[in-house]
C-alpha atoms as a PDB file:
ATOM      1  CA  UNK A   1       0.000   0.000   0.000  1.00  0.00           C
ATOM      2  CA  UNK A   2       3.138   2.625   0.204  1.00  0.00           C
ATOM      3  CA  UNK A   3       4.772   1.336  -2.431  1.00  0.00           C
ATOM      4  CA  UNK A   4       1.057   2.299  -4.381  1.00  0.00           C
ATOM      5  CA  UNK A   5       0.377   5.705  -2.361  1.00  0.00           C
ATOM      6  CA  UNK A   6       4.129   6.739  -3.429  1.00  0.00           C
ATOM      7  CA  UNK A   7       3.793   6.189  -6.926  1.00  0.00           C
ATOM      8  CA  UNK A   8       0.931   7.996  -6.971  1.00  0.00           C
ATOM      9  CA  UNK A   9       2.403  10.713  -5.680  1.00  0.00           C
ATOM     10  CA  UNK A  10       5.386  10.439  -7.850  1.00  0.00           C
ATOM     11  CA  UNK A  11       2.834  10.291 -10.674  1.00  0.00           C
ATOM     12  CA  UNK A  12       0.439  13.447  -9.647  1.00  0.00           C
ATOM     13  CA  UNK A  13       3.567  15.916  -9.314  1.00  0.00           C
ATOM     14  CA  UNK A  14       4.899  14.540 -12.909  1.00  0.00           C
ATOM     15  CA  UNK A  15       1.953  15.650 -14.411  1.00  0.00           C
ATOM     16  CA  UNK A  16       1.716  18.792 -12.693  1.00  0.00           C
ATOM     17  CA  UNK A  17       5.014  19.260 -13.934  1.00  0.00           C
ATOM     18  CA  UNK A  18       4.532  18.747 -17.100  1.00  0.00           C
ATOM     19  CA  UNK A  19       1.164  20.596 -17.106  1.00  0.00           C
ATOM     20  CA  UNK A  20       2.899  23.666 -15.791  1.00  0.00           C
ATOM     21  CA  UNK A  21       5.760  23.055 -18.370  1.00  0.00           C
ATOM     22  CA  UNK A  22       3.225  22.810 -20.959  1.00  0.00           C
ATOM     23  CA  UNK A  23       0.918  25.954 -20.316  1.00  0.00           C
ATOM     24  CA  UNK A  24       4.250  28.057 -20.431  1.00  0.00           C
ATOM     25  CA  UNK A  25       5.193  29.080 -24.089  1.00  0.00           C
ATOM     26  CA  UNK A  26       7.522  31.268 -25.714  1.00  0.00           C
ATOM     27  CA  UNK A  27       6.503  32.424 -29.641  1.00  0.00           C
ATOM     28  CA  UNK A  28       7.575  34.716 -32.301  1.00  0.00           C
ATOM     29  CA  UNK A  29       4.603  35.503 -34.536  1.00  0.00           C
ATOM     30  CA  UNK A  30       6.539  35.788 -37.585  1.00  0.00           C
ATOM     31  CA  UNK A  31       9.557  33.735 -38.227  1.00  0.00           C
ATOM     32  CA  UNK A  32      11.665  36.746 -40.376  1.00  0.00           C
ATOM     33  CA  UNK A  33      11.524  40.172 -40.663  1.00  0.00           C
ATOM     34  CA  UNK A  34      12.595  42.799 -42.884  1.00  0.00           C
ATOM     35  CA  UNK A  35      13.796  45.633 -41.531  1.00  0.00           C
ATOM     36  CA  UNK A  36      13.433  48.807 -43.847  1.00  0.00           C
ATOM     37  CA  UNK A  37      16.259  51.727 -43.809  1.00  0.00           C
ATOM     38  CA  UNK A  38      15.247  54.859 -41.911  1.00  0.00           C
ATOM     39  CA  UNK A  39      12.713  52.924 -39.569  1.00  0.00           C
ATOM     40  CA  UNK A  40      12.337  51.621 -36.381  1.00  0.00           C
ATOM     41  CA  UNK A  41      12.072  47.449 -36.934  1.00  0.00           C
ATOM     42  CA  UNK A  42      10.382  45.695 -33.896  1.00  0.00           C
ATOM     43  CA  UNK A  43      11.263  41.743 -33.439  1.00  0.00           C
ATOM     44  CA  UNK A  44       8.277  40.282 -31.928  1.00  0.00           C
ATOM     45  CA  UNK A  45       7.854  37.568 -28.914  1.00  0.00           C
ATOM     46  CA  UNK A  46       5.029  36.670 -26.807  1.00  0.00           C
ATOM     47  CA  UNK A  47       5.044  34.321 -23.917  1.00  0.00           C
ATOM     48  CA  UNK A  48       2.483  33.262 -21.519  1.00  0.00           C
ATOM     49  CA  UNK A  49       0.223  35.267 -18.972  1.00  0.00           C
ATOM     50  CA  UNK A  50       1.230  34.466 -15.515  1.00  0.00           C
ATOM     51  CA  UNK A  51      -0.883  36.946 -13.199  1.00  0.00           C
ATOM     52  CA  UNK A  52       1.063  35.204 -10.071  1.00  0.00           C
ATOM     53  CA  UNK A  53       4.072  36.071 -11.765  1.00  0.00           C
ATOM     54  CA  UNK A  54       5.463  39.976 -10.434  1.00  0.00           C
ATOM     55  CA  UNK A  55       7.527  42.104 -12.959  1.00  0.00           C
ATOM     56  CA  UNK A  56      10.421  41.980 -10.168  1.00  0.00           C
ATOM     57  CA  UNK A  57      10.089  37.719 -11.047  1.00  0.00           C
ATOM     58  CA  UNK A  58      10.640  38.085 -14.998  1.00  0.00           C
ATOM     59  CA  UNK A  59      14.086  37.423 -16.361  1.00  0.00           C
ATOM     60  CA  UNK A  60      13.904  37.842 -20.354  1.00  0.00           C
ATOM     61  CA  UNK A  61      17.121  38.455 -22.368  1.00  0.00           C
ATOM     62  CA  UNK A  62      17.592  39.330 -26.425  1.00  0.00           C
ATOM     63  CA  UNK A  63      20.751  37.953 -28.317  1.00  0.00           C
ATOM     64  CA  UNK A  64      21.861  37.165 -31.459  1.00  0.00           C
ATOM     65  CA  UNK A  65      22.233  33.765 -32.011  1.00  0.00           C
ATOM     66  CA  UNK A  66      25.442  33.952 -34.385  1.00  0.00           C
ATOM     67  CA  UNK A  67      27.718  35.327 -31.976  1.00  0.00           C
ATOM     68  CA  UNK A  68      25.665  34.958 -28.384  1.00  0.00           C
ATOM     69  CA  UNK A  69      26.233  38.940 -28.770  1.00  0.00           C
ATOM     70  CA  UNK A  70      23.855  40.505 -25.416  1.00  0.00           C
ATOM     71  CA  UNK A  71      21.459  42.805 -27.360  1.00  0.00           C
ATOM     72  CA  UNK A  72      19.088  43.833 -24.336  1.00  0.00           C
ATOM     73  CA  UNK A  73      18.400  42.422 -20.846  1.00  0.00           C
ATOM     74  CA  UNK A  74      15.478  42.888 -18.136  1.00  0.00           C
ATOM     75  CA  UNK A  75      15.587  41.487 -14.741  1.00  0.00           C
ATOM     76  CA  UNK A  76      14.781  42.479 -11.093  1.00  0.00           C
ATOM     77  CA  UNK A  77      11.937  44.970 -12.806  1.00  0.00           C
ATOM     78  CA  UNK A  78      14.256  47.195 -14.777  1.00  0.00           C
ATOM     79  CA  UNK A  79      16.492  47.173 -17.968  1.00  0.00           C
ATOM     80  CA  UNK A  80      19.965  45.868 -17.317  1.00  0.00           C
ATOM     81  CA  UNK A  81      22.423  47.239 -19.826  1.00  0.00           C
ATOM     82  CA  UNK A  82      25.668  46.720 -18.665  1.00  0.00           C
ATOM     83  CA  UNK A  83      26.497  43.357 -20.403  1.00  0.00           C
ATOM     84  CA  UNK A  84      24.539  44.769 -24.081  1.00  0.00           C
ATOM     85  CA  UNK A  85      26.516  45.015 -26.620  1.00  0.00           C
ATOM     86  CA  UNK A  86      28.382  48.356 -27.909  1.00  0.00           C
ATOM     87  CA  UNK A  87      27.013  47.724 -31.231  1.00  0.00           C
ATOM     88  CA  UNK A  88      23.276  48.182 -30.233  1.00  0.00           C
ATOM     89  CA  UNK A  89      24.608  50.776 -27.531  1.00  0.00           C
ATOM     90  CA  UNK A  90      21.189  53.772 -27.395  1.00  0.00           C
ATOM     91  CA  UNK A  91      19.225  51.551 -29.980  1.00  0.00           C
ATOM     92  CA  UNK A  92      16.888  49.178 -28.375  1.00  0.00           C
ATOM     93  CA  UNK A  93      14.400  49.236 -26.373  1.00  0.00           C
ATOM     94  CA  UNK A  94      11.148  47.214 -24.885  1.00  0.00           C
ATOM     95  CA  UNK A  95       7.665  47.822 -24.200  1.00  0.00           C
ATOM     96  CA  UNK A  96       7.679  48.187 -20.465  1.00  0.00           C
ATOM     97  CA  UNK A  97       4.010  48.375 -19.802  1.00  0.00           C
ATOM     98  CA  UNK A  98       3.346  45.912 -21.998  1.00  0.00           C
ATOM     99  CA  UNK A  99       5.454  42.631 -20.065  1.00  0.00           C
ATOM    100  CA  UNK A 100       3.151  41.701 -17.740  1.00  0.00           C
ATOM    101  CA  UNK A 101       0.477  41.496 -20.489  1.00  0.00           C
ATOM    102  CA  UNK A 102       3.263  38.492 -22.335  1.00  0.00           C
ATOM    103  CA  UNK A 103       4.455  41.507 -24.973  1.00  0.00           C
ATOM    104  CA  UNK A 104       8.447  41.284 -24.932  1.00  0.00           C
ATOM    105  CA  UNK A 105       9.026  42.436 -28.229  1.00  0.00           C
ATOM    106  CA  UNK A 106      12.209  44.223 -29.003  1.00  0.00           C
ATOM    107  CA  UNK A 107      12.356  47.128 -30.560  1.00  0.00           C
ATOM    108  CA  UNK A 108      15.397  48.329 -32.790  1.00  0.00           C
ATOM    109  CA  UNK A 109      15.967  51.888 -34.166  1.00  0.00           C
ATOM    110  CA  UNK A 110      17.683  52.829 -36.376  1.00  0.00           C
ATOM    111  CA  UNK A 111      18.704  49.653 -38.474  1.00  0.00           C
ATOM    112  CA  UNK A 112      21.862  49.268 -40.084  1.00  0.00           C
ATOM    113  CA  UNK A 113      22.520  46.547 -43.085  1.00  0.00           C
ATOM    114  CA  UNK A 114      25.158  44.523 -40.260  1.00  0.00           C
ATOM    115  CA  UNK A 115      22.173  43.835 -37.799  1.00  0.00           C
ATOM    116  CA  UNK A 116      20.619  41.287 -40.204  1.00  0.00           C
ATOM    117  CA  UNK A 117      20.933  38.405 -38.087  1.00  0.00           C
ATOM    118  CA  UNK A 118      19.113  35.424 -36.055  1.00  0.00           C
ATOM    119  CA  UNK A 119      17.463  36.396 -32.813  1.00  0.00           C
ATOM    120  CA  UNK A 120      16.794  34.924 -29.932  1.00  0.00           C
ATOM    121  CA  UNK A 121      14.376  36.076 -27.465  1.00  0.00           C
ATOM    122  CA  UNK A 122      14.658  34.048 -24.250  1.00  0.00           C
ATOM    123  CA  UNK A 123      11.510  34.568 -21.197  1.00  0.00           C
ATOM    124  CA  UNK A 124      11.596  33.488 -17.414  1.00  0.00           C
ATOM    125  CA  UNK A 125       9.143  33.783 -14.738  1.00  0.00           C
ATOM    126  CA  UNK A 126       7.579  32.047 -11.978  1.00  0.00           C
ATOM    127  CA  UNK A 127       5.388  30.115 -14.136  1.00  0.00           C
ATOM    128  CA  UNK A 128       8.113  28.809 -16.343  1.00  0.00           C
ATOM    129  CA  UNK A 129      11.097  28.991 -18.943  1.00  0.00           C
ATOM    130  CA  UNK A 130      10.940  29.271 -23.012  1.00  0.00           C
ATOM    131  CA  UNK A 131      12.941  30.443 -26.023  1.00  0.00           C
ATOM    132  CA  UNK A 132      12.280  31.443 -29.452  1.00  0.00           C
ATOM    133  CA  UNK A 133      13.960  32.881 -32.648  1.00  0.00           C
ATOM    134  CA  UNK A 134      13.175  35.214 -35.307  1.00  0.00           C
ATOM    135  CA  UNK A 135      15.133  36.406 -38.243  1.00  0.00           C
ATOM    136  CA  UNK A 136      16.017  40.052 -39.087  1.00  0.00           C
ATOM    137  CA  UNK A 137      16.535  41.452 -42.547  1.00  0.00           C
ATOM    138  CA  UNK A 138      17.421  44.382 -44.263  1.00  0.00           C
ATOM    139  CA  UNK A 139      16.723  46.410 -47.268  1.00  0.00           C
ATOM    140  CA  UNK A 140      16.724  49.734 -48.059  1.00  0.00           C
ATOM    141  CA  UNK A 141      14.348  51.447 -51.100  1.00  0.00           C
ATOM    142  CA  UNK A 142      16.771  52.564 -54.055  1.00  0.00           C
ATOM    143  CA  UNK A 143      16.970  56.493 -54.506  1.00  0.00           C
ATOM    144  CA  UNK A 144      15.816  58.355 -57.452  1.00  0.00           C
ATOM    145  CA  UNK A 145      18.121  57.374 -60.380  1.00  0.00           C
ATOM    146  CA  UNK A 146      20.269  60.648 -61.251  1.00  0.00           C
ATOM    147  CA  UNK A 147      21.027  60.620 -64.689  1.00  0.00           C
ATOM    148  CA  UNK A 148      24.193  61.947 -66.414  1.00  0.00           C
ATOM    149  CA  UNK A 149      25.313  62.306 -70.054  1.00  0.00           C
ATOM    150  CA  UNK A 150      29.457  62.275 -71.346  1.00  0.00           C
ATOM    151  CA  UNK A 151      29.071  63.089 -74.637  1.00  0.00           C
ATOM    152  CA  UNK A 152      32.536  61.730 -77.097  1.00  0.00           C
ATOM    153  CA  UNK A 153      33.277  62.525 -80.595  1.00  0.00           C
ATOM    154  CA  UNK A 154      32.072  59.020 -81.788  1.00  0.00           C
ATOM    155  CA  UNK A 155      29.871  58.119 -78.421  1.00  0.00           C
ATOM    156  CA  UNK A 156      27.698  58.977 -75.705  1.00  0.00           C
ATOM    157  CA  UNK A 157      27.437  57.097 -72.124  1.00  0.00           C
ATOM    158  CA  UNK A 158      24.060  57.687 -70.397  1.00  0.00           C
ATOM    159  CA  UNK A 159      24.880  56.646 -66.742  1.00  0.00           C
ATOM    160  CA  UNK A 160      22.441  56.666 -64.214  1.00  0.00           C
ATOM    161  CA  UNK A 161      23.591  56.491 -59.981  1.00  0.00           C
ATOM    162  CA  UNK A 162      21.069  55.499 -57.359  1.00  0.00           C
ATOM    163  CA  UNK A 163      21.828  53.950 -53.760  1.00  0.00           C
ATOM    164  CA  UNK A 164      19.339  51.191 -51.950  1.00  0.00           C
ATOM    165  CA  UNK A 165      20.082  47.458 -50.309  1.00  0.00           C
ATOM    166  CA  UNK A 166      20.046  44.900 -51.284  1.00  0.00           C
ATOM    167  CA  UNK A 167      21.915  44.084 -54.694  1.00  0.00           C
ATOM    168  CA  UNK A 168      18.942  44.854 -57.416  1.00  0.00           C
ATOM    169  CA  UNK A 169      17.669  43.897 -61.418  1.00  0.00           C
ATOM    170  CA  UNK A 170      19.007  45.983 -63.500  1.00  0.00           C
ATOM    171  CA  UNK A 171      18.208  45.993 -67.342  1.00  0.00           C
ATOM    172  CA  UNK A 172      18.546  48.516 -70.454  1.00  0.00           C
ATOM    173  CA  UNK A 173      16.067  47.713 -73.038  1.00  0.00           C
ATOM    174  CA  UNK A 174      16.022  49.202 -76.753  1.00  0.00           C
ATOM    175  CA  UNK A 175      13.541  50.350 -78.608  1.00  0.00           C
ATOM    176  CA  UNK A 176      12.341  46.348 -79.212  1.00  0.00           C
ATOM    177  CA  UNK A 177      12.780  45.430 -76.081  1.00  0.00           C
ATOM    178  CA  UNK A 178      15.495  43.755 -76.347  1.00  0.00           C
ATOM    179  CA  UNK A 179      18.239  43.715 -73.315  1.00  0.00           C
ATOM    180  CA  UNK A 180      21.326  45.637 -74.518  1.00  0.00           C
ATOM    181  CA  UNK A 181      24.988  45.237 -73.033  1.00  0.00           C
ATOM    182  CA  UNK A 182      25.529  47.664 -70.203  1.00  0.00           C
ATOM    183  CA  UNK A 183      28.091  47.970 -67.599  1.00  0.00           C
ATOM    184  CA  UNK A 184      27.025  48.105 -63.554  1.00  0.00           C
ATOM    185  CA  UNK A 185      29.574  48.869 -61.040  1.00  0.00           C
ATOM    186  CA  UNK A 186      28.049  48.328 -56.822  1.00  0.00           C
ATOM    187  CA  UNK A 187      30.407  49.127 -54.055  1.00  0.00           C
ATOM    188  CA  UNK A 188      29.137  49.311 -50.418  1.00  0.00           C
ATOM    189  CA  UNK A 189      28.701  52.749 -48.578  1.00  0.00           C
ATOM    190  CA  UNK A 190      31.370  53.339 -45.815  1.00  0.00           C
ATOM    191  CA  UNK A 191      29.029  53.955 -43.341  1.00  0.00           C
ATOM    192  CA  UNK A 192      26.984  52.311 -40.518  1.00  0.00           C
ATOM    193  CA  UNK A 193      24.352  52.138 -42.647  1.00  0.00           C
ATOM    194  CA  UNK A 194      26.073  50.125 -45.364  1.00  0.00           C
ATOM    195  CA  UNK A 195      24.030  50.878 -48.371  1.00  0.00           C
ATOM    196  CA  UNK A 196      25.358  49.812 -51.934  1.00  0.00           C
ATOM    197  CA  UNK A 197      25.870  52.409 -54.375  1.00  0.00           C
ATOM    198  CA  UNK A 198      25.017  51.455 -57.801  1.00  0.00           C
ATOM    199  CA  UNK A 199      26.555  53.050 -61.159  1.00  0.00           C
ATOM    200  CA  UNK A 200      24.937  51.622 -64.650  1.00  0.00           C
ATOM    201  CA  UNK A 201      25.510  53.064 -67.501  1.00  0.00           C
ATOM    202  CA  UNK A 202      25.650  52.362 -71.432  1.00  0.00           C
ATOM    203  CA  UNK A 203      27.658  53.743 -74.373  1.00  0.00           C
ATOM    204  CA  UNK A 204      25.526  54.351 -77.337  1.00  0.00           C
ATOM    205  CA  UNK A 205      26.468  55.895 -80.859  1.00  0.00           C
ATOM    206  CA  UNK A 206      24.274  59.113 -80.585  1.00  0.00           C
ATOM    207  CA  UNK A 207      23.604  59.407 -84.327  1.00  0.00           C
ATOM    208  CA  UNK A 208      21.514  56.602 -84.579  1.00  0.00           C
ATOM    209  CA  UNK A 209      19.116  58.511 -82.280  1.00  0.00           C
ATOM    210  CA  UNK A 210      18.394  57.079 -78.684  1.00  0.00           C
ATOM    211  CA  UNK A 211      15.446  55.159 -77.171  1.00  0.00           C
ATOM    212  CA  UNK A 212      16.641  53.237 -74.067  1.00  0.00           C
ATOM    213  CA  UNK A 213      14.881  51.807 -71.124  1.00  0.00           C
ATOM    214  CA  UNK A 214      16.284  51.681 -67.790  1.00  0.00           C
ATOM    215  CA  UNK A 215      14.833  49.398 -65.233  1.00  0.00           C
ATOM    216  CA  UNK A 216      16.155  48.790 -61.564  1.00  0.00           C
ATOM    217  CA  UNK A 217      14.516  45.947 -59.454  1.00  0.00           C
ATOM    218  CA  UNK A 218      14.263  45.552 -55.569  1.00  0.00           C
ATOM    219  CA  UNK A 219      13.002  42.490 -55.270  1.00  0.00           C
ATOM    220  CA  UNK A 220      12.990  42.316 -51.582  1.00  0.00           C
ATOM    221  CA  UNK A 221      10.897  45.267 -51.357  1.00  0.00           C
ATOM    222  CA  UNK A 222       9.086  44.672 -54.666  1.00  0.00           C
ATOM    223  CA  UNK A 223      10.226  48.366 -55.860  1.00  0.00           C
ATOM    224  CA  UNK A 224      10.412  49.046 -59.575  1.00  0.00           C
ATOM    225  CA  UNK A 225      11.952  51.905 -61.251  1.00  0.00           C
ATOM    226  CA  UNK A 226      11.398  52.793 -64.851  1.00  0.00           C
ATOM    227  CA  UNK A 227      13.314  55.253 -66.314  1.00  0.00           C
ATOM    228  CA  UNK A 228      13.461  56.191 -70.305  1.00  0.00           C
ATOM    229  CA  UNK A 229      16.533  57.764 -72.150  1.00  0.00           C
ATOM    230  CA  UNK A 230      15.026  59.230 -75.200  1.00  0.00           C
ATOM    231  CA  UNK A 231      16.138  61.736 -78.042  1.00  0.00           C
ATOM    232  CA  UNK A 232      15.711  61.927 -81.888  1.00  0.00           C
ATOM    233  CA  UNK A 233      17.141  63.969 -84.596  1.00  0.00           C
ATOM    234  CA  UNK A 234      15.188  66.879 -85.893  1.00  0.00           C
ATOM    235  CA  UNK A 235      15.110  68.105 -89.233  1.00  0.00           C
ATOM    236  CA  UNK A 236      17.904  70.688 -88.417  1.00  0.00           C
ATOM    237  CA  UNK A 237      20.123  67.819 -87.057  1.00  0.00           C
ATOM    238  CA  UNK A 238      19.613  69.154 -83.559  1.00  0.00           C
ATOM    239  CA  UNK A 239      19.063  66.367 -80.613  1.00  0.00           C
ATOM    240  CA  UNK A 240      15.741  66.782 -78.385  1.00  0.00           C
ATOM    241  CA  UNK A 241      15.372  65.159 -75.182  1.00  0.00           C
ATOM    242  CA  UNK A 242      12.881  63.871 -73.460  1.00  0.00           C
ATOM    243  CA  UNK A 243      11.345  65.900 -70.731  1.00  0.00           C
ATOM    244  CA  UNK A 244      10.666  62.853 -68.122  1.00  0.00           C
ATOM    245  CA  UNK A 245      14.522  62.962 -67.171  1.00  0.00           C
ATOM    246  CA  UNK A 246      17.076  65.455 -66.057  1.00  0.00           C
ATOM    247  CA  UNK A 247      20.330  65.981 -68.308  1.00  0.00           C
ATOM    248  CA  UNK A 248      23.260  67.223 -66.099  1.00  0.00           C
ATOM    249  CA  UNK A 249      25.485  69.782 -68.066  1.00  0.00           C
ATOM    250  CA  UNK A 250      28.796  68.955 -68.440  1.00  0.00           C
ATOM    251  CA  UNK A 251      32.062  71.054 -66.458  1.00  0.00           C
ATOM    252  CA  UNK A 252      33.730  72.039 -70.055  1.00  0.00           C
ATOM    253  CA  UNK A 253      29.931  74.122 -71.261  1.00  0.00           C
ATOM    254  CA  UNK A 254      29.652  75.273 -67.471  1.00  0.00           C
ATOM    255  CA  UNK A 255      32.983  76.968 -67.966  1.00  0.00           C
ATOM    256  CA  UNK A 256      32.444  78.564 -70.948  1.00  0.00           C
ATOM    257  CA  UNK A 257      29.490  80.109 -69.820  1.00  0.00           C
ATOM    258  CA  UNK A 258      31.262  81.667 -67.313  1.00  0.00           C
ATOM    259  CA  UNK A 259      34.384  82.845 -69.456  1.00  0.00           C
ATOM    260  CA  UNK A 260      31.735  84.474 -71.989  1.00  0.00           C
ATOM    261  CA  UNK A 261      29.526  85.907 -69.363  1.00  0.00           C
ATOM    262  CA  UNK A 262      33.380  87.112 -67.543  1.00  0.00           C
ATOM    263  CA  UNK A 263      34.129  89.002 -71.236  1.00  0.00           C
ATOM    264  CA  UNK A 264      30.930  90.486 -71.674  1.00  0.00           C
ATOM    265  CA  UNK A 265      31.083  92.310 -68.187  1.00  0.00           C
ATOM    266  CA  UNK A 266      34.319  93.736 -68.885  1.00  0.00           C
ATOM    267  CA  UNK A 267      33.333  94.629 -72.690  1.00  0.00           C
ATOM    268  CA  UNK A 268      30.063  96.545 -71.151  1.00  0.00           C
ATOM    269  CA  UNK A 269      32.535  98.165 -68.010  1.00  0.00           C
ATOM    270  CA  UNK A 270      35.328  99.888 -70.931  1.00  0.00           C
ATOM    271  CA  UNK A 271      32.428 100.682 -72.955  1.00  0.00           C
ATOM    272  CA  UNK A 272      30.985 102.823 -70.058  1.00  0.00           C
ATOM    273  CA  UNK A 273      34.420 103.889 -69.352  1.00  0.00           C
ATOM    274  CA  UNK A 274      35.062 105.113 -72.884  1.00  0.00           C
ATOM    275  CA  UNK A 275      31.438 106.987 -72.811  1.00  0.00           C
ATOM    276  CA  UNK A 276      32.037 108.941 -70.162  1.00  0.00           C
ATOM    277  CA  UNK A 277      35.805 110.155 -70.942  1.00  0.00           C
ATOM    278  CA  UNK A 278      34.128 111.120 -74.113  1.00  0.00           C
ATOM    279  CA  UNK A 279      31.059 112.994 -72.525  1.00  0.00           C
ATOM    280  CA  UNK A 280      33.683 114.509 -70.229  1.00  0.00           C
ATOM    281  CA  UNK A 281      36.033 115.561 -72.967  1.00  0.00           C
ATOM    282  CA  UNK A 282      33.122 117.391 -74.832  1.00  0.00           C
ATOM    283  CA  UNK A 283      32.115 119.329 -71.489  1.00  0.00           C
ATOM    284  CA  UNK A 284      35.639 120.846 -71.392  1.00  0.00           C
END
């Protein structure tokens, strides 16, 4: 009869083991998240309601998983900081009056491209222990493509320069269509931010007239830019753009503008001059 009343016992706190094991859950509602350039990203987990369970009793700690790097701590009812990391040093933060309602989602501003990473979002409180993990990405929208024209003696190159994350589409499409040859250069922006800057441009022979397409694909953010190159030859042999994009004067025309506007001031000044010696000659 123990032997029976002992396992039973044994048995009854098993199961309320396991039942309190099993009511306590840690979750992340989405399993990755892309974090857009020039707002504040939030890395959600949720854990089980324990209204026996005091804010001074709940432990919960961010990290990345990659490198076990401390991104934010909370314990003893406040935010402990002194073991986060220098890299996410004034940039995170949680939703304090939102704990004790099973809210401790992160949040993360600004973003920078080297926080993409694996995240792990670990809970503690009277009620029980859990972990999850969510994913952080990173992408940044592409700026307006500025357009600039070198014009050769037997060639043109129409290049256009944008800056965005991550690597995008790019294609130059004739008059048909068809994709044409073009040359894209990407190096990565030396600051925290990281953003690529992009430089695509194509040579053309500008007396066949010009009708080019350029197209620039983000497919993270699913952001398309269209952009048309277009000119024909008038009757007088004179180029016309069109008047969708900008054309960006070249140094050599900018300086002769200024060396003819430079003459004409002094030609105007000594024809003043020589005005009034002569009006003051003919007073005399």
């Amino acid at each position: 009869m123990k032997s029976d009343g002992l396992n039973l016992a044994l048995l009854f706190v098993c199961c309320f083991l396991s039942e309190s094991t099993a009511e306590f859950e840690v979750h992340t509602p989405l399993q990755s998240v892309v974090a857009v350039h020039g707002r504040p990203a939030e890395l959600q987990c949720l854990y089980s309601l324990s209204p026996e369970s005091p804010l001074d009793r709940l432990v919960l700690t961010w990290q990345r998983v990659d490198n076990a790097q401390v991104v934010h701590s909370f314990y003893y009812g406040k935010d402990q900081l002194d073991r986060q990391n220098e890299w996410y040093r004034g940039r995170t933060s949680l939703y304090i009056s939102e704990l004790l309602h099973g809210n401790a989602s992160l949040r993360l501003d600004p973003v920078w491209q080297n926080d993409t990473a694996e995240y792990l979002c670990s809970v503690t409180n009277l009620k029980g222990t859990g972990k999850a993990t969510v994913n952080l990405d990173f992408a940044a929208y592409y700026t307006e493509p500025h357009l600039s024209i070198k014009v050769r003696s037997k060639s043109t190159t129409f290049l256009y320069e944008s800056q965005g994350f991550p690597q995008p589409k790019i294609q130059w499409l004739n008059l048909d269509g068809q994709n044409i040859s073009h040359q894209t250069d990407i190096c990565q922006h030396p600051t925290e931010s990281q953003l690529l800057l992009l430089r695509s441009q194509i040579e053309v022979d500008l007396r066949q007239g010009v009708n080019y397409t350029f197209i620039m694909k983000n497919p993270v953010l699913n952001q398309l830019i269209m952009r048309t190159v277009k000119l024909r030859k008038d009757a007088d042999e004179e180029l016309t753009d069109c008047p969708r994009d900008k054309w960006t004067v070249t140094v050599p025309f900018v300086m002769l503008f200024i060396i003819c506007g430079a003459l004409w001031v002094i030609y105007r000044n000594c024809l003043k001059n020589r005005t009034e010696k002569k009006i003051a000659t003919n007073q005399h």
